[in-house]
PDB file of N, CA and C in Angstrom:
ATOM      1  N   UNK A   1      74.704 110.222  78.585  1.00  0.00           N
ATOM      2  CA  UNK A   1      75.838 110.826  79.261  1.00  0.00           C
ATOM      3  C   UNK A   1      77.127 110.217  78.694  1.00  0.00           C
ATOM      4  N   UNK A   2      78.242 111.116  78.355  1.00  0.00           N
ATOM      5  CA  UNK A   2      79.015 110.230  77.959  1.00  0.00           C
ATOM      6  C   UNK A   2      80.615 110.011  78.408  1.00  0.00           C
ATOM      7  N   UNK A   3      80.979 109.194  79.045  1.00  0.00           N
ATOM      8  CA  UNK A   3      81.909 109.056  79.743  1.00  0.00           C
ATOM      9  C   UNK A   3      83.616 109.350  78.846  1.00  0.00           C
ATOM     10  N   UNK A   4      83.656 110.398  79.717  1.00  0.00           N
ATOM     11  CA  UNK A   4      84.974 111.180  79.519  1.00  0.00           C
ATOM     12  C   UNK A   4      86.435 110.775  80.497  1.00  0.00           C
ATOM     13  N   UNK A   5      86.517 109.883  81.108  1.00  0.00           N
ATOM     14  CA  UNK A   5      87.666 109.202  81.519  1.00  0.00           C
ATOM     15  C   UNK A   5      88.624 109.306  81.068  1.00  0.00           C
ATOM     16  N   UNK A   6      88.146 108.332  79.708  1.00  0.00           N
ATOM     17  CA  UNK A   6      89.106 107.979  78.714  1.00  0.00           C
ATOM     18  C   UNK A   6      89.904 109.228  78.099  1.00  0.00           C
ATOM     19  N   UNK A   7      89.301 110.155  78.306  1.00  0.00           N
ATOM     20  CA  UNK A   7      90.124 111.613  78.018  1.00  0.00           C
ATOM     21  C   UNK A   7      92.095 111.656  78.412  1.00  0.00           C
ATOM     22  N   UNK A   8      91.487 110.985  80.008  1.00  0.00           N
ATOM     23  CA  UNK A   8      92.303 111.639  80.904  1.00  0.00           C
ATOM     24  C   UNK A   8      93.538 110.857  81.445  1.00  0.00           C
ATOM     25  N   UNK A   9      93.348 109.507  80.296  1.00  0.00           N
ATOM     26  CA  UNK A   9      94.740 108.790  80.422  1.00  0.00           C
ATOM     27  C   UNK A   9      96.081 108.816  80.184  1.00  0.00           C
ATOM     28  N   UNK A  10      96.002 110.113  79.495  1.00  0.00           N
ATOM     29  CA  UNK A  10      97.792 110.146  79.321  1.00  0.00           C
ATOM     30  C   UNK A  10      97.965 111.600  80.794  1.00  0.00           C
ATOM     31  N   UNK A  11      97.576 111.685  81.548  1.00  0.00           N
ATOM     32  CA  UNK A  11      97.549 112.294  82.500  1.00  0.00           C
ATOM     33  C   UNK A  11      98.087 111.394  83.651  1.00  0.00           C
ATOM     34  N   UNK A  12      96.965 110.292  83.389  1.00  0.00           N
ATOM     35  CA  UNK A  12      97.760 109.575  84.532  1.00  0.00           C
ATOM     36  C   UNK A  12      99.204 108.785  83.898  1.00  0.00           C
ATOM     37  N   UNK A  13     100.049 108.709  82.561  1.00  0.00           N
ATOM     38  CA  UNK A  13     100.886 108.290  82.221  1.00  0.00           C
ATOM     39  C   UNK A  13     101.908 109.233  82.666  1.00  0.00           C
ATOM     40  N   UNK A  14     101.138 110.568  82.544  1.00  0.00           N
ATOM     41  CA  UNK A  14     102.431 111.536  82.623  1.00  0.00           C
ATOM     42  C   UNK A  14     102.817 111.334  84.831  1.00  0.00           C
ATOM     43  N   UNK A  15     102.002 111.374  85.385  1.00  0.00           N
ATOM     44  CA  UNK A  15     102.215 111.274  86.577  1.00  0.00           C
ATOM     45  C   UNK A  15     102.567 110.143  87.137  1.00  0.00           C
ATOM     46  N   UNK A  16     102.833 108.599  86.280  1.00  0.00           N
ATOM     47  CA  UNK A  16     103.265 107.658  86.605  1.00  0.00           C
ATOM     48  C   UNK A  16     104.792 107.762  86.856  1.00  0.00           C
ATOM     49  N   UNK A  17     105.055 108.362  84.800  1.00  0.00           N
ATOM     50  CA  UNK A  17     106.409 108.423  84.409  1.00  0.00           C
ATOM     51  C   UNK A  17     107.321 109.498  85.647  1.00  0.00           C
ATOM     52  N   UNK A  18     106.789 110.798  86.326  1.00  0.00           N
ATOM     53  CA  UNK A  18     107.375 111.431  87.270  1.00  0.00           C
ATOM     54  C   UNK A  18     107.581 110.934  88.742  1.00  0.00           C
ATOM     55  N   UNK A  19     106.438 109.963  88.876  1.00  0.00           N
ATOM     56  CA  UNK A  19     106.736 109.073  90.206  1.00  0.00           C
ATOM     57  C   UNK A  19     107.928 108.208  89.852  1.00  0.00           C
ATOM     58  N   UNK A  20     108.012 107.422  88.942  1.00  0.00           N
ATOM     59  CA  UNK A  20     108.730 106.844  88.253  1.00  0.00           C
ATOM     60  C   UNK A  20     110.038 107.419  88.577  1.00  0.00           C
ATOM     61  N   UNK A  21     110.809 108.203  87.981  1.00  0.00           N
ATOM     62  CA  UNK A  21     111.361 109.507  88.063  1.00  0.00           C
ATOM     63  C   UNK A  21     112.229 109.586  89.276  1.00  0.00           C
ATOM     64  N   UNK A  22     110.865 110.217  89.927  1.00  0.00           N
ATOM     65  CA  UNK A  22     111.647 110.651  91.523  1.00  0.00           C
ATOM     66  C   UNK A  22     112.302 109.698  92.088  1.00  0.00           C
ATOM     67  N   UNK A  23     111.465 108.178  92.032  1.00  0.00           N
ATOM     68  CA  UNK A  23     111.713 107.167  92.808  1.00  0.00           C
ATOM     69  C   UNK A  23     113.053 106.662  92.274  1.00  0.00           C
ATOM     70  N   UNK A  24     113.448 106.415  91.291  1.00  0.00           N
ATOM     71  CA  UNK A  24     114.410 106.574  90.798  1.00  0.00           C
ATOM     72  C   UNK A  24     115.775 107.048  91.052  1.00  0.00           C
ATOM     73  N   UNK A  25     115.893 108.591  91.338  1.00  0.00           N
ATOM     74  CA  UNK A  25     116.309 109.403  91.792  1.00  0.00           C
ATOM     75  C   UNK A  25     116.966 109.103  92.999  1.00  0.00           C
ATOM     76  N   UNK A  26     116.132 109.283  93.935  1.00  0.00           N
ATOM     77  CA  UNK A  26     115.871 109.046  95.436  1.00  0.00           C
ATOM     78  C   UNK A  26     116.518 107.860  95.564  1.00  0.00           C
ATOM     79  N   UNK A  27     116.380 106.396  94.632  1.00  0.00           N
ATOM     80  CA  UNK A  27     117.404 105.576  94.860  1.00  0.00           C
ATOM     81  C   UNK A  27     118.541 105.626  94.958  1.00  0.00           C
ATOM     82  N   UNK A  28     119.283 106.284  93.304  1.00  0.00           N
ATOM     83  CA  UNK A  28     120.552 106.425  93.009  1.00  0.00           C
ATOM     84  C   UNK A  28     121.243 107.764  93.173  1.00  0.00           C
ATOM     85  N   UNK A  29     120.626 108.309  93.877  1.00  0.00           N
ATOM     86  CA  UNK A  29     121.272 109.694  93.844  1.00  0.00           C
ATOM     87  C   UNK A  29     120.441 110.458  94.643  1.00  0.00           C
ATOM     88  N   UNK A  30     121.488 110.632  96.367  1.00  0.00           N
ATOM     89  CA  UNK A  30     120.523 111.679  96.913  1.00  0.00           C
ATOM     90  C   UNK A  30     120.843 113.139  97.327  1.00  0.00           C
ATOM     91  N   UNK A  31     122.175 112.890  96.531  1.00  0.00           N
ATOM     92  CA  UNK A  31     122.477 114.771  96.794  1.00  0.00           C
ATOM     93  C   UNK A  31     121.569 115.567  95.836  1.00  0.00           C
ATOM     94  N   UNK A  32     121.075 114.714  94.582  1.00  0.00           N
ATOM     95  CA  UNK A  32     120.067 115.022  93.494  1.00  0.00           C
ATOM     96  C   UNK A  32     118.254 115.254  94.448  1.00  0.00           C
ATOM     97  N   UNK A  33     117.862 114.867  95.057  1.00  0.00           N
ATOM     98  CA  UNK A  33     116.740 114.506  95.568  1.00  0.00           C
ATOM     99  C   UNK A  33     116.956 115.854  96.779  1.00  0.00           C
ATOM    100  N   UNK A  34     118.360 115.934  97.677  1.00  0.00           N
ATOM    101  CA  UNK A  34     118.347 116.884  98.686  1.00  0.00           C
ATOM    102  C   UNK A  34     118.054 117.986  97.848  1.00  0.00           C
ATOM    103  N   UNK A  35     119.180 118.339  97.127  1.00  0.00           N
ATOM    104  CA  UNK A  35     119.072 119.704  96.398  1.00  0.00           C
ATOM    105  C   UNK A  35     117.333 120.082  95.808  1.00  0.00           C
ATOM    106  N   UNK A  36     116.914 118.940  95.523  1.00  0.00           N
ATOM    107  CA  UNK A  36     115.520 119.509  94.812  1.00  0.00           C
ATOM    108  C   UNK A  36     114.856 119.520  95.830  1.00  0.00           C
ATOM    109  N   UNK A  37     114.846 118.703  96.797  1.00  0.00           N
ATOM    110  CA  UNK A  37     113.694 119.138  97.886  1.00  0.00           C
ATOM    111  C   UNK A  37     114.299 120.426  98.653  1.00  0.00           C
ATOM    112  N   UNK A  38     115.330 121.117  98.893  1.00  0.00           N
ATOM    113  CA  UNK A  38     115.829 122.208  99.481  1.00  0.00           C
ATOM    114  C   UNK A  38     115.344 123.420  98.343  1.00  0.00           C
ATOM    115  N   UNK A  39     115.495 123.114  97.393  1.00  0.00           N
ATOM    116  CA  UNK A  39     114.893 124.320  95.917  1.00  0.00           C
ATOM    117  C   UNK A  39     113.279 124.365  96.141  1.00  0.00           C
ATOM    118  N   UNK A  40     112.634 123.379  96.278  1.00  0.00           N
ATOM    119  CA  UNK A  40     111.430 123.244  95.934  1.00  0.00           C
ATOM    120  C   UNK A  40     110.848 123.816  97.517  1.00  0.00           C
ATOM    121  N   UNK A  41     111.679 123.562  98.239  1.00  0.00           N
ATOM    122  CA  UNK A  41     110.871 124.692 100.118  1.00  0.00           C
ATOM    123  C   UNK A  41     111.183 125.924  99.942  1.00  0.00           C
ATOM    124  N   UNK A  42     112.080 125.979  98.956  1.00  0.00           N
ATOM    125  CA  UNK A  42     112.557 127.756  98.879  1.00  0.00           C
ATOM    126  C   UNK A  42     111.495 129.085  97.816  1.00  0.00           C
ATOM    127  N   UNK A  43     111.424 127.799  97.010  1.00  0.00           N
ATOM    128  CA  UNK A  43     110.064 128.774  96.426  1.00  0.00           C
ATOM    129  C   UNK A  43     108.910 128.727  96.538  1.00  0.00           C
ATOM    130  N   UNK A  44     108.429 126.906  96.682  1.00  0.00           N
ATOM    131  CA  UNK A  44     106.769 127.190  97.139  1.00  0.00           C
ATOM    132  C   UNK A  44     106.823 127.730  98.432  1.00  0.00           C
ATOM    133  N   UNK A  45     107.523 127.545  99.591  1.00  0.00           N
ATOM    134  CA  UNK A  45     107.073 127.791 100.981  1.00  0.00           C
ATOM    135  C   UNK A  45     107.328 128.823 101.446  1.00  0.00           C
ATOM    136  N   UNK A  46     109.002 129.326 101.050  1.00  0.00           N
ATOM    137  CA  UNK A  46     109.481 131.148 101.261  1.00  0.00           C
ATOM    138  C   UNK A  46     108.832 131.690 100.409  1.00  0.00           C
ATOM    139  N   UNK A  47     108.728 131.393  98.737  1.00  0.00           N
ATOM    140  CA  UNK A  47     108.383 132.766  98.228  1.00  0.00           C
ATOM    141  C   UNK A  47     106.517 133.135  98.214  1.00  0.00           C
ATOM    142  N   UNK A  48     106.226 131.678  98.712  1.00  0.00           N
ATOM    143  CA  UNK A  48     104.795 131.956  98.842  1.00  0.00           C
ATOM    144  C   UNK A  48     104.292 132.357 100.110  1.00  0.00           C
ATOM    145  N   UNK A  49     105.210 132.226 101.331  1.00  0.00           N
ATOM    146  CA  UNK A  49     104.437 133.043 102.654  1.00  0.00           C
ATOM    147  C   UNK A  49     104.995 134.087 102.027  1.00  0.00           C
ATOM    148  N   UNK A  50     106.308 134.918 101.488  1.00  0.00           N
ATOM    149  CA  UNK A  50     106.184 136.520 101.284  1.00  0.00           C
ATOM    150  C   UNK A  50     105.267 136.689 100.899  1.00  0.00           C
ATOM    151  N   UNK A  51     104.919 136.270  99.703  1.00  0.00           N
ATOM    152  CA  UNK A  51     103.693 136.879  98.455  1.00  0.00           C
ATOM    153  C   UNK A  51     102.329 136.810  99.227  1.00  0.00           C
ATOM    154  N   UNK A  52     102.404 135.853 100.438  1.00  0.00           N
ATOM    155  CA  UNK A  52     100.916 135.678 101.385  1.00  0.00           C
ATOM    156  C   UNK A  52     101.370 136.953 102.044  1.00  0.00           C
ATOM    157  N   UNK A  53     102.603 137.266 102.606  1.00  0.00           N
ATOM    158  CA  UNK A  53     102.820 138.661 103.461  1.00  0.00           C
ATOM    159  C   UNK A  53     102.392 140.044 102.783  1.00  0.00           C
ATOM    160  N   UNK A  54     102.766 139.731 101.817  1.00  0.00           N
ATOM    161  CA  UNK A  54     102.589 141.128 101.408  1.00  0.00           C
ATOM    162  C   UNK A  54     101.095 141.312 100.648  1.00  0.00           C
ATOM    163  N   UNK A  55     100.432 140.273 100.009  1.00  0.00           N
ATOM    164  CA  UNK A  55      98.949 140.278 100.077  1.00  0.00           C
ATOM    165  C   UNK A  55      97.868 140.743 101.026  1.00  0.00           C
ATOM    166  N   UNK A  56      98.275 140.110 102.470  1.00  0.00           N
ATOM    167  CA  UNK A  56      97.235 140.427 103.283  1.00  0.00           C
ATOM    168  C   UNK A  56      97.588 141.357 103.989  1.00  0.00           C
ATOM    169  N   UNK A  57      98.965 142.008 103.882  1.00  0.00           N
ATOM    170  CA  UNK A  57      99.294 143.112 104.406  1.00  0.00           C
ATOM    171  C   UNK A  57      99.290 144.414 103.505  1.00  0.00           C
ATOM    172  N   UNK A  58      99.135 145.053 102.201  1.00  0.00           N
ATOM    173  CA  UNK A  58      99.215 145.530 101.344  1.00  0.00           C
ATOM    174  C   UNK A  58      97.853 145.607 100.656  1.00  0.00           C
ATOM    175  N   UNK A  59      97.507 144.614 100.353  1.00  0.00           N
ATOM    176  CA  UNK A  59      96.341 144.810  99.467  1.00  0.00           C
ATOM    177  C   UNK A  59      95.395 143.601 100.507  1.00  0.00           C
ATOM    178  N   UNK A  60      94.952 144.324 101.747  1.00  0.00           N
ATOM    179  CA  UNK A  60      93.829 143.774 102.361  1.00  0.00           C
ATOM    180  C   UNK A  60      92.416 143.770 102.397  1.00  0.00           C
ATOM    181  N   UNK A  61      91.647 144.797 101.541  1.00  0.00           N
ATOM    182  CA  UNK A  61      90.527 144.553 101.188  1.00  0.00           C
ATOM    183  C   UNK A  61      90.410 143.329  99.944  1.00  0.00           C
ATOM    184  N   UNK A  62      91.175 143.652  99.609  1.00  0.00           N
ATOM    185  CA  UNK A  62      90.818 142.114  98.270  1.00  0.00           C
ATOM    186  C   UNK A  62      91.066 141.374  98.673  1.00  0.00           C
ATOM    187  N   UNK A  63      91.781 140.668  99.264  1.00  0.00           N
ATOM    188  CA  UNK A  63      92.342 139.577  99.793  1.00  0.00           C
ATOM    189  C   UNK A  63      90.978 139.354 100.938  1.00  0.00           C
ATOM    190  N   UNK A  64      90.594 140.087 101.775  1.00  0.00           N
ATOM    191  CA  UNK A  64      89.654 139.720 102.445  1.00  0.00           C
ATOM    192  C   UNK A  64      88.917 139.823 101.540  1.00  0.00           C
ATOM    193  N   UNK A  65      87.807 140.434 100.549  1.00  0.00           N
ATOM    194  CA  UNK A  65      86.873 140.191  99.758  1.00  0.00           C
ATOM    195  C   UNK A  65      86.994 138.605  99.369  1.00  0.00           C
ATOM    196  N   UNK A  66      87.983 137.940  98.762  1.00  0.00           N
ATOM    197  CA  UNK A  66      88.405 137.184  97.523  1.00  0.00           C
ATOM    198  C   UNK A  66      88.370 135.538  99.240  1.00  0.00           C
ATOM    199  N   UNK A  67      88.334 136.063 100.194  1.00  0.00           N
ATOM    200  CA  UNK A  67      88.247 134.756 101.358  1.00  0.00           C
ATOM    201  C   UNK A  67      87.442 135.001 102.336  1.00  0.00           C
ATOM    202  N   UNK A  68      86.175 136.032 102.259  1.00  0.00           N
ATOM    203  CA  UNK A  68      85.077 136.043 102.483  1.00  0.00           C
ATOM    204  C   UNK A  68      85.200 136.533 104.145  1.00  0.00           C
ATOM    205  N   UNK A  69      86.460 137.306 104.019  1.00  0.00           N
ATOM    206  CA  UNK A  69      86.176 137.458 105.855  1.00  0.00           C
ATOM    207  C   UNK A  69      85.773 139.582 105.936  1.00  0.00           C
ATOM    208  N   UNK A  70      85.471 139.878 106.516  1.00  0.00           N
ATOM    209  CA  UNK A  70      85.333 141.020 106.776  1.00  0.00           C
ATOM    210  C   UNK A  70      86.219 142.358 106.427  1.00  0.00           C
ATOM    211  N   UNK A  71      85.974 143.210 105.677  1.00  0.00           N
ATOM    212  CA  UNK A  71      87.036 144.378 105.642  1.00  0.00           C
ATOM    213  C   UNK A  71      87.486 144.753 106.585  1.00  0.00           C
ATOM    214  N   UNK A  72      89.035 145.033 107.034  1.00  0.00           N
ATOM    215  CA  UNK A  72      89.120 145.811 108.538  1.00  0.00           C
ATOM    216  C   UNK A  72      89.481 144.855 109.429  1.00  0.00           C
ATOM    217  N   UNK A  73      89.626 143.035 109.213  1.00  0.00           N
ATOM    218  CA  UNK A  73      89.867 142.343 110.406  1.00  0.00           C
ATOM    219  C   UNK A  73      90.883 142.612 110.736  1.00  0.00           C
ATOM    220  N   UNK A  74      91.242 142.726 111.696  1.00  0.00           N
ATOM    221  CA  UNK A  74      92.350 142.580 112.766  1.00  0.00           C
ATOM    222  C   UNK A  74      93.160 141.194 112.608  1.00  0.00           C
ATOM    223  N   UNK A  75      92.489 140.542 112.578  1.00  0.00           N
ATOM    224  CA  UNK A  75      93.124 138.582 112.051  1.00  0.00           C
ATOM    225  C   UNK A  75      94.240 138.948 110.644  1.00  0.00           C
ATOM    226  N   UNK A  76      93.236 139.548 109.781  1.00  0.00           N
ATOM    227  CA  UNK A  76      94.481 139.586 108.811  1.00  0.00           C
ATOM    228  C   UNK A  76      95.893 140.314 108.944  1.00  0.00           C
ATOM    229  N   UNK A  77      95.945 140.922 110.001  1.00  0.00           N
ATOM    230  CA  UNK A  77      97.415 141.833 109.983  1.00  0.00           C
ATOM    231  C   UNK A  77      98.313 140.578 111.050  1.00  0.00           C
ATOM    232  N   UNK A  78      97.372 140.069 112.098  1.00  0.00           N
ATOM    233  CA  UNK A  78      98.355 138.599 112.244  1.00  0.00           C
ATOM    234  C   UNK A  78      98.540 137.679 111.689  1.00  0.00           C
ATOM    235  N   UNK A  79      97.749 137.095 109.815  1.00  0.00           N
ATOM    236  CA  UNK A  79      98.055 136.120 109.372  1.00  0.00           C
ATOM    237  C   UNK A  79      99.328 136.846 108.688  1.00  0.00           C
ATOM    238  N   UNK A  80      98.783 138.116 108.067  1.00  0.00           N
ATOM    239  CA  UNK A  80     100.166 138.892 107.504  1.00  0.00           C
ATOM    240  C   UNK A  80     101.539 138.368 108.504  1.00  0.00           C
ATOM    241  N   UNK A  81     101.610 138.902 109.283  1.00  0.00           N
ATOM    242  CA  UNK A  81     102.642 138.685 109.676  1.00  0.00           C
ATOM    243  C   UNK A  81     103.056 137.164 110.273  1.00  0.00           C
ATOM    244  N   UNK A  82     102.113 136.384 110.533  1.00  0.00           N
ATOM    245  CA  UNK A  82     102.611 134.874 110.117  1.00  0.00           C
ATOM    246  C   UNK A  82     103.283 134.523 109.313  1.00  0.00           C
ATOM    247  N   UNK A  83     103.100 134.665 107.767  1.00  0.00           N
ATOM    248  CA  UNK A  83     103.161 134.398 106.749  1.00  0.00           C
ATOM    249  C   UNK A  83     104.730 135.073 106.677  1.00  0.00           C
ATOM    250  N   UNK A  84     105.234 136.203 107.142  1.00  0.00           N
ATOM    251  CA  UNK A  84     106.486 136.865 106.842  1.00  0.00           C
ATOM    252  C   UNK A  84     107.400 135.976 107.681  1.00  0.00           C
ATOM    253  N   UNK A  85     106.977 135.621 108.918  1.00  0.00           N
ATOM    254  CA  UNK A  85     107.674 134.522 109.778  1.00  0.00           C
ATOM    255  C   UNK A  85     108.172 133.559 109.449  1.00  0.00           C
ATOM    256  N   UNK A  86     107.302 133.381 108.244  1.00  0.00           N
ATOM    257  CA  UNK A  86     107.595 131.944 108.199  1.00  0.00           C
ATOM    258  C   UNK A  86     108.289 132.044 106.733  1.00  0.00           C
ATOM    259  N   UNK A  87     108.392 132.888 106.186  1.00  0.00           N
ATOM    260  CA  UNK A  87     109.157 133.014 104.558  1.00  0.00           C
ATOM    261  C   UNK A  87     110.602 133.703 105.082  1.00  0.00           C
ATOM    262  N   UNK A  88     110.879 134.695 106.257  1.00  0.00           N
ATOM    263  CA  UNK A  88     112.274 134.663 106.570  1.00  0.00           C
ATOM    264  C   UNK A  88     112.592 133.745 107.334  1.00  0.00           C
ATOM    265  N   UNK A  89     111.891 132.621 108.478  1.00  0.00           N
ATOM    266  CA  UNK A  89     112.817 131.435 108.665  1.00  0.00           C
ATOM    267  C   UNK A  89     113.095 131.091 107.442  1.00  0.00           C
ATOM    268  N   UNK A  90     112.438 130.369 106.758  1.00  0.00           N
ATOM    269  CA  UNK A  90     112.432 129.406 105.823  1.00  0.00           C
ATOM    270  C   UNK A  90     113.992 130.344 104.593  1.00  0.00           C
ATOM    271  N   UNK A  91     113.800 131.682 104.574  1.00  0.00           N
ATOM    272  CA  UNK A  91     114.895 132.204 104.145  1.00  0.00           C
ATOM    273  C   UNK A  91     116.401 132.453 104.704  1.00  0.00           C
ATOM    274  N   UNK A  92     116.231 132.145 105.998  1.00  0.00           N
ATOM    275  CA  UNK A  92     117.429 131.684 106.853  1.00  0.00           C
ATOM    276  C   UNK A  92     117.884 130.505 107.046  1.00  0.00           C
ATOM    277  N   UNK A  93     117.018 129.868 107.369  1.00  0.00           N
ATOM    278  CA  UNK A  93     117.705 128.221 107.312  1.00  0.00           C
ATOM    279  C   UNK A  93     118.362 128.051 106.041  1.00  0.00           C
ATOM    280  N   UNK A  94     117.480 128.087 105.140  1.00  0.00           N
ATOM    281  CA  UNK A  94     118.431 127.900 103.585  1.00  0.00           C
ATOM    282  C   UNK A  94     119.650 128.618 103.719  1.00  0.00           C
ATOM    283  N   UNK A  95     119.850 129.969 104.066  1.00  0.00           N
ATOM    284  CA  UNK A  95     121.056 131.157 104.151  1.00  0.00           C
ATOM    285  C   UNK A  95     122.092 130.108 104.928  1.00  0.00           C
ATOM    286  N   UNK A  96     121.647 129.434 105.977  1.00  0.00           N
ATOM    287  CA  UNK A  96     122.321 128.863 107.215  1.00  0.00           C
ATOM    288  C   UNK A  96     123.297 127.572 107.067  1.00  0.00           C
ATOM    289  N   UNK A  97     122.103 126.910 105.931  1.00  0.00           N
ATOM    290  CA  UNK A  97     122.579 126.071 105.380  1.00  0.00           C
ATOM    291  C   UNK A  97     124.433 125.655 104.731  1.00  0.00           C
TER     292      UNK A  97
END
């Protein structure tokens, strides 16, 4: 068997150097650190509950196929619309901001 670890060390260099980085950051500068954590809720968390909204609301047989729940649930038209809840707060607070 042959041990493949050693592959995977500049992986953990690269994720040192970005901890590195942030921490950094976060010291000397935190209008730098606000702004990126306010950017970074705006697209993973708003633009990904839309794209969850309009998945399980739009194209709901695949989406149920592809997470093993039943064609036709009823659950998915309330996660749908969870998911929209929570991508226009998250698109208002930022607006509000």
């Amino acid at each position: 068997m042959v041990n493949r670890a050693a592959e995977y060390w500049p992986y953990g260099l690269i994720g040192v150097a970005i901890i590195a980085a942030i921490l950094t950051i976060a010291l000397y500068a935190e209008g730098v650190v606000e702004s990126f954590l306010l950017w970074f809720l705006v697209i993973v968390a708003d633009f990904g509950s839309l794209y969850a909204f309009m998945r399980h609301a739009f194209a709901t047989d695949d989406v149920a196929r592809s997470i093993g729940w039943p064609t036709g649930s009823p659950f998915q038209f309330e996660v749908a619309l969870h998911n929209l809840a929570a991508g226009l707060r998250g698109a208002l607070l930022v607006g509000a901001r």
